[in-house]
Structure formats: structure tokens, C-alpha cells
C-alpha atoms as a PDB file:
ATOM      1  CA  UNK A   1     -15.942  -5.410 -15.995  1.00  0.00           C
ATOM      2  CA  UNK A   2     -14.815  -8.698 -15.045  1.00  0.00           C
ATOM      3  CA  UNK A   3     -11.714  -8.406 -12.666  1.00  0.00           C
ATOM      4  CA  UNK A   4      -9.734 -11.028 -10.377  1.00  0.00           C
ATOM      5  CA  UNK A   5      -8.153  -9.879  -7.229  1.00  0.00           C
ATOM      6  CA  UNK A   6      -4.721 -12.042  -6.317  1.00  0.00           C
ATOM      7  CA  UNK A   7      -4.971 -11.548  -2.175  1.00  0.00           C
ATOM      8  CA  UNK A   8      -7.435  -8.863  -0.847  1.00  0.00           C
ATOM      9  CA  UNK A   9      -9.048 -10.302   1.786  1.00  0.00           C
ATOM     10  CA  UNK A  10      -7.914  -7.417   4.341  1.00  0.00           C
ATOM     11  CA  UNK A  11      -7.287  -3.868   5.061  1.00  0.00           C
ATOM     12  CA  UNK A  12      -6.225  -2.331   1.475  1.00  0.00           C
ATOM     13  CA  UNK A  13      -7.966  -5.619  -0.909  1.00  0.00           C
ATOM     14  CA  UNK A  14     -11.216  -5.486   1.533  1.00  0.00           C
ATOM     15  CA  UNK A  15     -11.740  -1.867   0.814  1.00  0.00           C
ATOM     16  CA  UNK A  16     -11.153  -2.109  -2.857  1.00  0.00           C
ATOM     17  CA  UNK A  17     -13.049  -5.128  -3.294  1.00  0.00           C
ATOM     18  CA  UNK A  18     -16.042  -3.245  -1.190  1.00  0.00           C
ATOM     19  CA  UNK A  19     -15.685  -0.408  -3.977  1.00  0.00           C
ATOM     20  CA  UNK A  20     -15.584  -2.387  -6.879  1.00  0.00           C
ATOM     21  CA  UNK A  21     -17.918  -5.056  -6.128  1.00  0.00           C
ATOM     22  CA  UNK A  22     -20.566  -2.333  -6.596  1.00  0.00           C
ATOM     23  CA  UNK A  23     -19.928  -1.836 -10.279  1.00  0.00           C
ATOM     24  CA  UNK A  24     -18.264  -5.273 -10.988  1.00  0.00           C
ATOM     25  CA  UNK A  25     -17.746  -8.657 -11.522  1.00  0.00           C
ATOM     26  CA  UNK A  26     -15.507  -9.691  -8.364  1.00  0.00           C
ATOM     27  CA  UNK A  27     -13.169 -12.951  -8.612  1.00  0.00           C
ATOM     28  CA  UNK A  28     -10.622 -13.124  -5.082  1.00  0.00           C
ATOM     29  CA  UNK A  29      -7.586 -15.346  -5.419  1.00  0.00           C
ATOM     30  CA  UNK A  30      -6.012 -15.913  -1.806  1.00  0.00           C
ATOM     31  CA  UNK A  31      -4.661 -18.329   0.703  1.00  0.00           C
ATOM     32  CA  UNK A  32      -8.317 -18.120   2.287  1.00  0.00           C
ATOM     33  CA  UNK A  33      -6.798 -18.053   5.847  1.00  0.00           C
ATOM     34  CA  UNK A  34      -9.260 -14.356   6.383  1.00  0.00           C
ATOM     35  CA  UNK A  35     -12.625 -15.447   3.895  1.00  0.00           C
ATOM     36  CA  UNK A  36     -14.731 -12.661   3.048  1.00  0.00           C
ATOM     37  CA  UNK A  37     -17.939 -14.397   2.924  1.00  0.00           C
ATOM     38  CA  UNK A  38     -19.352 -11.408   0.549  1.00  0.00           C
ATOM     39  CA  UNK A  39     -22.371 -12.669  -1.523  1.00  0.00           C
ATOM     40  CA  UNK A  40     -21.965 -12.148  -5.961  1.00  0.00           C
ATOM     41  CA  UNK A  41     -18.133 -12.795  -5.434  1.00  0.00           C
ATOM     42  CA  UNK A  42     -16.508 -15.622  -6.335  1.00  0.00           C
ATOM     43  CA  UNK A  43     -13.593 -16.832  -3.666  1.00  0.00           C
ATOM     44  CA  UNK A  44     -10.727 -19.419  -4.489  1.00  0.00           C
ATOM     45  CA  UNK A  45      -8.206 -20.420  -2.052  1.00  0.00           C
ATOM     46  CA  UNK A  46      -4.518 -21.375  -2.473  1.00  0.00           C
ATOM     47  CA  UNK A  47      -0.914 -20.389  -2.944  1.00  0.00           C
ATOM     48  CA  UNK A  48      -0.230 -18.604  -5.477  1.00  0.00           C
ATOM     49  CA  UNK A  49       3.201 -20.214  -6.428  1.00  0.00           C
ATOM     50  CA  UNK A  50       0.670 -23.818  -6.616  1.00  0.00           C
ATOM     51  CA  UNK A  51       0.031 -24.505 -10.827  1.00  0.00           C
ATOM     52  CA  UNK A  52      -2.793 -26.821 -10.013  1.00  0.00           C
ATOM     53  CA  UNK A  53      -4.825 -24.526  -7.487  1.00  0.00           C
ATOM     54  CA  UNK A  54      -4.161 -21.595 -10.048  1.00  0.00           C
ATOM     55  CA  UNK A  55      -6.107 -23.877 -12.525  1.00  0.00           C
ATOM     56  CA  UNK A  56      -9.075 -23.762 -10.257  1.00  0.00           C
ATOM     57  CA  UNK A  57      -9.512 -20.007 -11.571  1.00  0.00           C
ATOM     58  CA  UNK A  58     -11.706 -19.701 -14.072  1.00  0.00           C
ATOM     59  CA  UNK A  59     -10.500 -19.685 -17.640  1.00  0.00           C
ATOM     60  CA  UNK A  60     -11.898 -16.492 -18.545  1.00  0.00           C
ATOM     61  CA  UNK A  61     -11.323 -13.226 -20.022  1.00  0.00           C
ATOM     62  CA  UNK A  62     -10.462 -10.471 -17.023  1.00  0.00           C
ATOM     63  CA  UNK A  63     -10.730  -6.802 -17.633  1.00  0.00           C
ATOM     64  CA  UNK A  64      -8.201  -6.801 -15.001  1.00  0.00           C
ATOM     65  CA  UNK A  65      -5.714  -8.713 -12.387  1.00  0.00           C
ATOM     66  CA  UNK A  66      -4.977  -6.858  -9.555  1.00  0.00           C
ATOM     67  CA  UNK A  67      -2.674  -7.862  -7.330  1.00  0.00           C
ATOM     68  CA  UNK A  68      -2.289  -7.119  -3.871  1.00  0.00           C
ATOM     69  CA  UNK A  69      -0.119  -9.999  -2.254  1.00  0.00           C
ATOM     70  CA  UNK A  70       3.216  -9.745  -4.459  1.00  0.00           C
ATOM     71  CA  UNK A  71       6.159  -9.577  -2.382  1.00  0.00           C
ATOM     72  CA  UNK A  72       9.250 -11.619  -3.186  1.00  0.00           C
ATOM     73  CA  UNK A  73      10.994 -11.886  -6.875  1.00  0.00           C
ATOM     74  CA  UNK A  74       8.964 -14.341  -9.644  1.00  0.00           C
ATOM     75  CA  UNK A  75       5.617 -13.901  -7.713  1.00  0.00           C
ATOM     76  CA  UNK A  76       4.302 -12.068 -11.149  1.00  0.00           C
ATOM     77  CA  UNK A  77       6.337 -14.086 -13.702  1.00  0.00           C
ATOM     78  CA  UNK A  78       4.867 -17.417 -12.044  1.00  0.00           C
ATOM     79  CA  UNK A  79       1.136 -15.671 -12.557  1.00  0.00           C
ATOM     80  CA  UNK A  80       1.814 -14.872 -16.214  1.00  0.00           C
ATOM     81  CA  UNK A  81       3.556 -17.986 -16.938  1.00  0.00           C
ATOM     82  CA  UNK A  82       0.556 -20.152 -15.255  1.00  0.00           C
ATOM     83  CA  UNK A  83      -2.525 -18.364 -15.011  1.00  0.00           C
ATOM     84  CA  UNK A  84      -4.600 -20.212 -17.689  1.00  0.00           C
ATOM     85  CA  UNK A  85      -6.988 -17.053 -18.263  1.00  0.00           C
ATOM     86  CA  UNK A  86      -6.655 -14.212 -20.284  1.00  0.00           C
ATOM     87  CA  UNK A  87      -6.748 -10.860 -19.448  1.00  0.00           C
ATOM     88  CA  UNK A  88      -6.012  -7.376 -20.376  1.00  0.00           C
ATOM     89  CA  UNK A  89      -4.450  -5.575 -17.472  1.00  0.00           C
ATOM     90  CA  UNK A  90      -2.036  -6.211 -14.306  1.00  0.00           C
ATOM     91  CA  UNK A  91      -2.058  -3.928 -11.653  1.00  0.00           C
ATOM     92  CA  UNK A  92       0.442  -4.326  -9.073  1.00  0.00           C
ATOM     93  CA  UNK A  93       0.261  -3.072  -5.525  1.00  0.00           C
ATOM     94  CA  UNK A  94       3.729  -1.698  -4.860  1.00  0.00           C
ATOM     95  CA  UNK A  95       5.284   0.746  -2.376  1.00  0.00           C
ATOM     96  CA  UNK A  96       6.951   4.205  -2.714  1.00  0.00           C
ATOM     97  CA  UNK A  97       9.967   2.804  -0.585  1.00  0.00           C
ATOM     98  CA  UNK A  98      10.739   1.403  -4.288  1.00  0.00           C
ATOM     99  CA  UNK A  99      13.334   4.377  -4.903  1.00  0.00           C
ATOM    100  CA  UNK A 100      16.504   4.976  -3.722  1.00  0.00           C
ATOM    101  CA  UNK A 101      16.926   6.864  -0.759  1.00  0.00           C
ATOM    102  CA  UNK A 102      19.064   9.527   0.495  1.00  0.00           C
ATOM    103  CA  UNK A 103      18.831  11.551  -2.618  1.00  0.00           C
ATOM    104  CA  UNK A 104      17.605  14.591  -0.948  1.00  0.00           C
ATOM    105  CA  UNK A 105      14.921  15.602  -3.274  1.00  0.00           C
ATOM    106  CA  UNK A 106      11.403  15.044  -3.913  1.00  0.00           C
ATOM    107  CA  UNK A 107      11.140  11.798  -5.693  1.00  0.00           C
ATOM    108  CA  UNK A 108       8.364  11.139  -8.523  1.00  0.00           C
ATOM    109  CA  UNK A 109       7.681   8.351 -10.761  1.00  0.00           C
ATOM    110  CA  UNK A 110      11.156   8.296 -12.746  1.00  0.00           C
ATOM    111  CA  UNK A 111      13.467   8.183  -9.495  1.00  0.00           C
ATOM    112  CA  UNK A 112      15.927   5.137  -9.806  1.00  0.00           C
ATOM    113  CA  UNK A 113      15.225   2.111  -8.011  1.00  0.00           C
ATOM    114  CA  UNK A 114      17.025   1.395  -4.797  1.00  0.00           C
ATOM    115  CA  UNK A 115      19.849  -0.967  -4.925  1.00  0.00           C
ATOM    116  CA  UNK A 116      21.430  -0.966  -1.943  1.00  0.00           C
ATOM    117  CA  UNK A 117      20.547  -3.756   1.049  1.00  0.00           C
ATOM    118  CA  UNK A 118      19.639  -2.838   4.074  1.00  0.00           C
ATOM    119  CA  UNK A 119      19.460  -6.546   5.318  1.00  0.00           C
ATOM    120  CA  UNK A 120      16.451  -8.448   7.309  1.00  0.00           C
ATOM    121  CA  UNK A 121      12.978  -8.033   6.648  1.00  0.00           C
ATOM    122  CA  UNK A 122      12.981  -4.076   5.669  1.00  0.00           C
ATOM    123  CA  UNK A 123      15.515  -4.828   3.212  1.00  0.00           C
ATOM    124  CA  UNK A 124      13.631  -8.235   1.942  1.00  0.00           C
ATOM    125  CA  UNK A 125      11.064  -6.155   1.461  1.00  0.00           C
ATOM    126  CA  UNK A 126      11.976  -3.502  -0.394  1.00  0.00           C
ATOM    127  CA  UNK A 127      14.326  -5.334  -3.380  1.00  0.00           C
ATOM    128  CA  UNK A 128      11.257  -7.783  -3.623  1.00  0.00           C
ATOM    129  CA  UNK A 129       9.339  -4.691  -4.741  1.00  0.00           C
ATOM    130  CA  UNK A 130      11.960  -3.512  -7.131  1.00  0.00           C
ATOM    131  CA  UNK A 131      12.283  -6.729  -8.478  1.00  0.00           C
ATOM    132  CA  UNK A 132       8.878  -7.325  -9.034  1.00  0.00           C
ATOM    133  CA  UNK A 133       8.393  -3.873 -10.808  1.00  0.00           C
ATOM    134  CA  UNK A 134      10.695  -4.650 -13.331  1.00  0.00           C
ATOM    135  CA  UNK A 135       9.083  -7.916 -13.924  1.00  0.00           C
ATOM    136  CA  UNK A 136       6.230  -6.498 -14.127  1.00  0.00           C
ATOM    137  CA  UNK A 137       7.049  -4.207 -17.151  1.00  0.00           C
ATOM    138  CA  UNK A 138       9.211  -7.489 -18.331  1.00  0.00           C
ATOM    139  CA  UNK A 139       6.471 -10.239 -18.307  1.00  0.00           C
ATOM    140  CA  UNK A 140       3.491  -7.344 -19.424  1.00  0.00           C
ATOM    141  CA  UNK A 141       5.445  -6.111 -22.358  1.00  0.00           C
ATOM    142  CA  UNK A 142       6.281 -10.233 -23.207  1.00  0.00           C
ATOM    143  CA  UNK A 143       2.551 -11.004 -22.732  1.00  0.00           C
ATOM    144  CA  UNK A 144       1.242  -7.730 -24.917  1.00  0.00           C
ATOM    145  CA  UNK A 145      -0.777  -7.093 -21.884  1.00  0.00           C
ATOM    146  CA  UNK A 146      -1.310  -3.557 -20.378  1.00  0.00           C
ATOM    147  CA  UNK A 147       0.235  -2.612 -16.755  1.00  0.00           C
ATOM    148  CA  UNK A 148       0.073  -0.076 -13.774  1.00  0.00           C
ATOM    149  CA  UNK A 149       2.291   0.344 -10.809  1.00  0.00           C
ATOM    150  CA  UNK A 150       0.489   1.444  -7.819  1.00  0.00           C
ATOM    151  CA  UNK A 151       2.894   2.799  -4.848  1.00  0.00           C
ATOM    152  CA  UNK A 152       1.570   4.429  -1.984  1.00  0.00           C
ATOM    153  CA  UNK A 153       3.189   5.554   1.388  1.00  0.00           C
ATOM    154  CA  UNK A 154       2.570   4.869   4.462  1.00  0.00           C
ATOM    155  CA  UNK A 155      -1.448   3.828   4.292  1.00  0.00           C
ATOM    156  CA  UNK A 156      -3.779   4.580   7.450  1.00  0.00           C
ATOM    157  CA  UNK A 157      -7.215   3.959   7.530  1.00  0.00           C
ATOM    158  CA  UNK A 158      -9.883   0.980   9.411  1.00  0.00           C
ATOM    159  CA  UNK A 159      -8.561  -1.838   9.846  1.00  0.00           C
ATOM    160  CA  UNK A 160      -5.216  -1.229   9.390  1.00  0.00           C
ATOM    161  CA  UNK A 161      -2.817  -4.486  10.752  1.00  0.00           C
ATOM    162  CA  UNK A 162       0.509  -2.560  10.669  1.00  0.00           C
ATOM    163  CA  UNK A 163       1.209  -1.130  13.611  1.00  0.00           C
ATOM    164  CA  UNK A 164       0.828   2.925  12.783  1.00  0.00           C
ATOM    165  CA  UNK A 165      -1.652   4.801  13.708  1.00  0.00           C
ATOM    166  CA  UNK A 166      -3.365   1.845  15.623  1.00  0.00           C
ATOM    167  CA  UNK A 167      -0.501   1.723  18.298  1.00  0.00           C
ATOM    168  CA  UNK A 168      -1.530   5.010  19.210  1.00  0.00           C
ATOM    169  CA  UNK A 169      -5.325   4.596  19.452  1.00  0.00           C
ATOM    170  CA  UNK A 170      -4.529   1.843  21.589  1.00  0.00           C
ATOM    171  CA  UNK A 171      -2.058   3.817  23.965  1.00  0.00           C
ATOM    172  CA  UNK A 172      -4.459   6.177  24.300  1.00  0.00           C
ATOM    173  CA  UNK A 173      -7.225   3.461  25.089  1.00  0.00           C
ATOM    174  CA  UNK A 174      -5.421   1.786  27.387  1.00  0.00           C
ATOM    175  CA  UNK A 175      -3.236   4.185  28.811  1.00  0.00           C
ATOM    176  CA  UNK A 176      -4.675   7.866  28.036  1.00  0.00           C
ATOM    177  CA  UNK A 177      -1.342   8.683  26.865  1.00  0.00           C
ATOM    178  CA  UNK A 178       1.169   8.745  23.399  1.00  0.00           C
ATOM    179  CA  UNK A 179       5.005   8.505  23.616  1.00  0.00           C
ATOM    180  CA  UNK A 180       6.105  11.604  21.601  1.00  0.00           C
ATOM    181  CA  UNK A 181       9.479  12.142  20.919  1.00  0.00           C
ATOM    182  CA  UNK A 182       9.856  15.873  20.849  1.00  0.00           C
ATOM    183  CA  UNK A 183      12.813  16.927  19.041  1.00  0.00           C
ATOM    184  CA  UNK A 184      12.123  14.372  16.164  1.00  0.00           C
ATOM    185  CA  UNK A 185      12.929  15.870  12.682  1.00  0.00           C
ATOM    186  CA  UNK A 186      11.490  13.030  10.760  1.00  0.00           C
ATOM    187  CA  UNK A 187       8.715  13.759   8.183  1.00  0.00           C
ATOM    188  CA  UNK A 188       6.378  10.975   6.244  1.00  0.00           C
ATOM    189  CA  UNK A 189       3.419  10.672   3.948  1.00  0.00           C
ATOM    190  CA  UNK A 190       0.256   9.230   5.151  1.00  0.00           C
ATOM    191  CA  UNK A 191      -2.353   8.267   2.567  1.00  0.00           C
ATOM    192  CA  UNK A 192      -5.881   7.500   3.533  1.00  0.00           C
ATOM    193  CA  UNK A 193      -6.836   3.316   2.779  1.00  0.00           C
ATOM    194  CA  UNK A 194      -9.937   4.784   0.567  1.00  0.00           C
ATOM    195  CA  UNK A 195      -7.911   7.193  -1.396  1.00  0.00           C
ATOM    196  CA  UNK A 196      -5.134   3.965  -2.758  1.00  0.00           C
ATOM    197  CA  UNK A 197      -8.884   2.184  -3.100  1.00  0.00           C
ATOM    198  CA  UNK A 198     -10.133   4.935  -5.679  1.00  0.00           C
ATOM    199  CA  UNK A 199      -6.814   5.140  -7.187  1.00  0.00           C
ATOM    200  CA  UNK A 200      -6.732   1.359  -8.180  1.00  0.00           C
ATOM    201  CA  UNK A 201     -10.160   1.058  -9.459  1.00  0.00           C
ATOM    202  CA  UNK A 202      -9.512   4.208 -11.912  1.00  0.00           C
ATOM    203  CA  UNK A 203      -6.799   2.812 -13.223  1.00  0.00           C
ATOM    204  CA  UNK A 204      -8.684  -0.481 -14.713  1.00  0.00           C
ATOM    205  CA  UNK A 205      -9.361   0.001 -17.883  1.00  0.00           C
ATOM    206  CA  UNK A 206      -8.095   3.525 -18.107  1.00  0.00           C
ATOM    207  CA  UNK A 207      -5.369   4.055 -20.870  1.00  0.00           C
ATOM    208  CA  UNK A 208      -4.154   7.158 -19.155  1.00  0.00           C
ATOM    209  CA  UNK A 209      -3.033   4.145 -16.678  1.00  0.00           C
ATOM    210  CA  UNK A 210      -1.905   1.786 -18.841  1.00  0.00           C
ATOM    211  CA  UNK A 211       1.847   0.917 -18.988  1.00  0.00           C
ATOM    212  CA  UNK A 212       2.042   4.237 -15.786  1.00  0.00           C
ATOM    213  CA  UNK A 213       3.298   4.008 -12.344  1.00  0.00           C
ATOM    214  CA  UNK A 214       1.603   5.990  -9.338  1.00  0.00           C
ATOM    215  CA  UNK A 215       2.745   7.718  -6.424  1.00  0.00           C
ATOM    216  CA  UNK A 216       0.008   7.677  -4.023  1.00  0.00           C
ATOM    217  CA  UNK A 217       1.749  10.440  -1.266  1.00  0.00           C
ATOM    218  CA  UNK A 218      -0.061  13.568  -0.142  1.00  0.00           C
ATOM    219  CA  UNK A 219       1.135  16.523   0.502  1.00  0.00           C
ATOM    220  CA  UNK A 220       1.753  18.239   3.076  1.00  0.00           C
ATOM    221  CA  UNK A 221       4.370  16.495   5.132  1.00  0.00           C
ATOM    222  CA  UNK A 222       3.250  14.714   8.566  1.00  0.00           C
ATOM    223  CA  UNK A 223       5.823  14.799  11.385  1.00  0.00           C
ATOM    224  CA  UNK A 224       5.067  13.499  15.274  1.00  0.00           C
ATOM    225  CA  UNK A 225       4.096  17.170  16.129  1.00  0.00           C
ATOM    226  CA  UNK A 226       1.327  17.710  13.379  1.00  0.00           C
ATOM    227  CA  UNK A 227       0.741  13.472  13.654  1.00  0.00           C
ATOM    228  CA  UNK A 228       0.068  14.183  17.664  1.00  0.00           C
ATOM    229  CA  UNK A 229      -2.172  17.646  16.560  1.00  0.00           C
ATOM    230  CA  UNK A 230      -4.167  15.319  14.273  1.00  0.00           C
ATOM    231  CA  UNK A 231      -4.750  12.839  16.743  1.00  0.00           C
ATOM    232  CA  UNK A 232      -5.999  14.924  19.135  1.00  0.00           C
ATOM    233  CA  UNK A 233      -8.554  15.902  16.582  1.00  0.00           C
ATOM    234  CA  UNK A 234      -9.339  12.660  15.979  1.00  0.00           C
ATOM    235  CA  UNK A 235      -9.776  11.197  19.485  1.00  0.00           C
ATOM    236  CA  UNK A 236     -13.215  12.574  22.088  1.00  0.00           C
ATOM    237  CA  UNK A 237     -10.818  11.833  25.076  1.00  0.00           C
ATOM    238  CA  UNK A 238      -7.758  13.680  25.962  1.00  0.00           C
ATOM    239  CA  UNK A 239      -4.605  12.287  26.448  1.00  0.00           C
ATOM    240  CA  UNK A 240      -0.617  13.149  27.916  1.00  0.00           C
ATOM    241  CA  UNK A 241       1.760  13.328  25.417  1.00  0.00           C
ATOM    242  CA  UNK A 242       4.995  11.862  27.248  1.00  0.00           C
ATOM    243  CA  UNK A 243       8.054  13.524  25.934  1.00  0.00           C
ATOM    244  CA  UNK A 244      11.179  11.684  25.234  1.00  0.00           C
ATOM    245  CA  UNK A 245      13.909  12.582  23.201  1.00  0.00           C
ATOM    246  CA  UNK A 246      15.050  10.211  19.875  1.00  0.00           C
ATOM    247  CA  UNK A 247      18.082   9.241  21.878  1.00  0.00           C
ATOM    248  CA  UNK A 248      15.779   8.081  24.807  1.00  0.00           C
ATOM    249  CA  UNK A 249      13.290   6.039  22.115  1.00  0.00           C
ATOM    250  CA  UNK A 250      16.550   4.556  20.291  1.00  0.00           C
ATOM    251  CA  UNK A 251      18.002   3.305  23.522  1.00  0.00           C
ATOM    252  CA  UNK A 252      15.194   1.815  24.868  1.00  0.00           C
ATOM    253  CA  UNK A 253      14.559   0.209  21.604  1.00  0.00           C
ATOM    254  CA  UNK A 254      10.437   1.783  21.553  1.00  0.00           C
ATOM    255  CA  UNK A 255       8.700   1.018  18.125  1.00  0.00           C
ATOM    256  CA  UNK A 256       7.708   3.915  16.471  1.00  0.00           C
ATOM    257  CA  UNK A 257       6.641   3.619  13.189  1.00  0.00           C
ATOM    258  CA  UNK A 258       7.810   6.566  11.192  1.00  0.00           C
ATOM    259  CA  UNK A 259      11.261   8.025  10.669  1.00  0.00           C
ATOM    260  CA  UNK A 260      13.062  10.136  13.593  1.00  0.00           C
ATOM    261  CA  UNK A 261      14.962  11.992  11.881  1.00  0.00           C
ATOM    262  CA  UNK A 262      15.352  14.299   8.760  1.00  0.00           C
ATOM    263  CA  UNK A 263      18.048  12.067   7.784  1.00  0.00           C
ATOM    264  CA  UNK A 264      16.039   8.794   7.523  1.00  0.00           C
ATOM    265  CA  UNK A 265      12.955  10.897   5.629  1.00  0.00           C
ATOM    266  CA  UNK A 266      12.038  10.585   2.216  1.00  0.00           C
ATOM    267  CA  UNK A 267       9.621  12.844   0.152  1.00  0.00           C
ATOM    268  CA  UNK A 268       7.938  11.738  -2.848  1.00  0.00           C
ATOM    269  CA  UNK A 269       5.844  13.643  -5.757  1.00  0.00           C
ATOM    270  CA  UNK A 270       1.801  11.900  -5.466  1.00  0.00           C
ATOM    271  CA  UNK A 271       0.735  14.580  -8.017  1.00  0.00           C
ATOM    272  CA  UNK A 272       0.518  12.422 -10.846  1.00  0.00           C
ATOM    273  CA  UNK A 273      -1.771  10.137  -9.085  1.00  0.00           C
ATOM    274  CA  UNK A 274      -4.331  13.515  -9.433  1.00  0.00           C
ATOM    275  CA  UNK A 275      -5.282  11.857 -12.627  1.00  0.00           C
ATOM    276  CA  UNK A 276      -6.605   9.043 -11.151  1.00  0.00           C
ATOM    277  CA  UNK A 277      -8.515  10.533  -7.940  1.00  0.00           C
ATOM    278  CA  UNK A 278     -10.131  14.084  -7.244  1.00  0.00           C
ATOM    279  CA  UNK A 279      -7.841  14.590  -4.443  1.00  0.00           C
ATOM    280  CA  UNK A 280      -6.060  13.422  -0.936  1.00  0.00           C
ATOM    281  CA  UNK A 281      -8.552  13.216   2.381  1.00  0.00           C
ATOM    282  CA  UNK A 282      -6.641  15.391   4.754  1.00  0.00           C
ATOM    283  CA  UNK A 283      -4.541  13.864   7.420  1.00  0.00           C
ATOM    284  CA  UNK A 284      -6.677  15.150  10.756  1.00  0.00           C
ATOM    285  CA  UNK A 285     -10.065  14.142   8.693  1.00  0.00           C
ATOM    286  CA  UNK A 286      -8.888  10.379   7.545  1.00  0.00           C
ATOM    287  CA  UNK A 287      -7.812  10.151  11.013  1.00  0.00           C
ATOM    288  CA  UNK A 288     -10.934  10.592  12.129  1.00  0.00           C
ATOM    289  CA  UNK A 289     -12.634   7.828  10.133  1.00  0.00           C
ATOM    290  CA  UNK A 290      -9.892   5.179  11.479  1.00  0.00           C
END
């Protein structure tokens, strides 16, 4: 198949593009600030939201767009309305934080959409996703073209640039030690990089996919407890876990990357996703591999 990749060129996009390349024809669309320099694929570098660099794409047929890099509102109408090729399928990268939260239940693919602001870039974030899913059903239904929603949790995995799992590799690198906030209640999702990977490249050109949204979020749960039992799995060297309490991390303002509290948690149904990939790489065993 003949498929072109809108961003990609790290973390998430590299390790798709290193799966599909294999079995495909590979076009990357992306600012080029990160180049992947991979031989058989063809790289073009601009903004998206530029008409004239989008007419340096080729205008050919694609199996498949897939795009990683769509964050604020008209990012996908501005593709459809431009792009000069054809093509049969958009796949959008999305995110699980997509639903509204505070329901108190376990969340699958026809939860509502949040609504609600929660101001700066967290809240930014997560109405340009909801936006952006309902244009994508808008402008694919418009176009007669096929669609997928892709929306993981939180992903772990090489090369990661948020700061998850990679703060605490480095704390125990540096320091041989983990802040770990004992009487946190909070419980999260973690899904492996290669597992979202897998799960993309099924979907292209699968009708079981077509017009379908995905939760990508294993089960079971992941709190700081089981997160520090994995990680000490994971890592040769042993390491101090320093307790603090969640009052102590919230007055001193330390970043740590998942929710606290029970309160603040979400839980979301990935079972649907089954159809798309054999199964979830346990937690301790995808740590492992970071």
C-alpha cells in the first residue's frame, strides 16, 4: 500500500513508520526539524497549515493518511480542503483524555466528549482533540473517504519525550532513587509505543476500522505502587523509594506525571482495540524494553 504519514518523525510516527516501511510504500509529511534519513522513504518538509508546501506532496493515490501531528481545531479540515492527492483513508492519532471526566465509570468508545475547560495547555489540549474528532467524521463523511480514531493512554516505550517513565529512569541514574508518594490513590493506563504501532497499521485498509474509533488502554490498572514494583523489574540496579505523601508532592509543586488521586483517575474500555492487535505487552515487560 501506498500511505503518507502527516508528522512521525519521533517516538510514536518513528516506530510506526519502522513497522510499516517493511511492507509499504512510506511518504512522511513534517516540519523536518528531527529528519529520519531512512532509505525507500520519501521525506517532505513544511507546515502543514502552508497550501504551497502541501503541493510539494505528490499527487497520488494513498491507501492511507495517517496523521500523527493534529492538535488544534481545522488542522484536518485544512488537509482535506488542500491536500491535492487522493486517498482512501484518514487515520487520526487522538487521545483517550477525549471523554468527559468524572463520570465514574469505565469509559469506551461511545462516552461523550468533554466539554468543560480546564484552561492552559492541558485544557488546549484536550478540546483541540475533541474538536478535531468531530471534524474528522465531518470532513471524511463530506469527502466520501473512510476514517479511524486512534486514542491511546498514557504511551511508554523508547524514546519516549514526555516526561513519564523517563523521569524515573533518570532519577534512578542519577540519583539511585524514585520519589514515591505512598498514600496515592491515583490509577492510569499505560500502553506500550509498539502496541498503538500495531494498532494503526491494522487499521489501514481494514473495514472492520473504517468509520471506528479505538481505545488503546490495557487492563489492569497501574498505580505508583505496582508502577514502582514494575520498575524495579525493569531496572539491574536497586534503588530507595523516598516516601512522601500527595500533600508533601502538591506543596512542593514535584512533577509527577500520573494522577494522585482516585478522584483525578479515569478508566477507559481498550477491549475493542482486541480487533486490531493480539493483545497488550504487560506493564513490568514493556518496561523492560524502554
Amino acid at each position: 500500500m501506498n500511505i503518507l504519514v502527516l508528522g512521525g518523525s519521533y517516538f510514536l510516527g518513528k516506530h510506526f513508520i519502522d513497522r510499516a516501511r517493511k511492507e509499504h510504500k512510506i511518504t512522511v509529511f513534517n516540519r523536518g526539524s528531527r529528519p529520519l534519513m531512512i532509505p525507500d522513504i520519501v521525506e517532505i518538509s513544511g507546515e502543514r497549515h502552508d497550501d504551497n508546501v502541501l503541493l510539494q506532496i505528490p499527487q497520488q493515490h494513498f491507501d492511507a493518511v495517517v496523521d500523527f501531528c493534529a492538535y488544534n481545531k481545522n488542522d484536518i479540515e485544512f488537509i482535506f480542503q488542500n491536500l491535492k492527492a487522493t486517498f482512501d483513508q484518514y487515520i487520526f492519532i487522538s487521545t483517550c483524555d477525549v471523554y468527559k471526566r468524572g463520570l465514574g465509570t469505565v469509559l469506551d468508545e461511545k462516552a461523550p466528549f468533554e466539554e468543560n475547560d480546564f484552561g492552559g495547555e492541558v485544557g488546549d489540549y484536550i478540546l483541540g482533540k475533541v474538536a478535531l474528532e468531530k471534524e474528522l467524521i465531518s470532513c471524511a463523511t463530506s469527502a466520501g473517504v473512510k476514517y479511524t480514531s486512534i486514542r491511546p493512554a498514557f504511551i511508554y516505550g523508547p524514546d519516549n519525550y514526555a516526561p513519564r517513565e523517563g523521569m524515573y529512569f533518570h532519577w534512578i541514574e542519577s540519583a539511585g532513587q524514585i520519589i514515591h508518594p505512598t498514600d496515592a490513590t491515583g490509577e492510569f493506563q499505560m500502553v506500550y509505543v509498539d502496541d498503538v504501532a500495531e494498532a494503526i497499521f491494522a487499521s489501514i485498509g481494514n473495514q472492520a476500522a473504517y468509520n471506528q474509533a479505538f481505545n488503546l488502554t490495557p487492563t489492569p490498572m497501574v498505580t505508583y505502587e505496582s508502577f514502582a514494583d514494575a520498575l524495579e523489574e525493569a531496572v539491574s540496579a536497586p534503588f530507595v523509594k523516598v516516601p512522601v505523601t500527595v500533600q508533601m508532592v502538591l506543596q512542593q509543586q514535584i512533577p509527577l506525571p500520573f494522577p494522585l488521586t482516585r478522584e483525578e483517575s479515569n478508566w477507559y474500555d481498550g477491549t475493542k482495540a482486541l480487533q486490531l492487535i493480539k493483545g497488550y505487552t504487560p506493564f513490568a515487560e514493556g518496561l523492560k524494553m524502554c
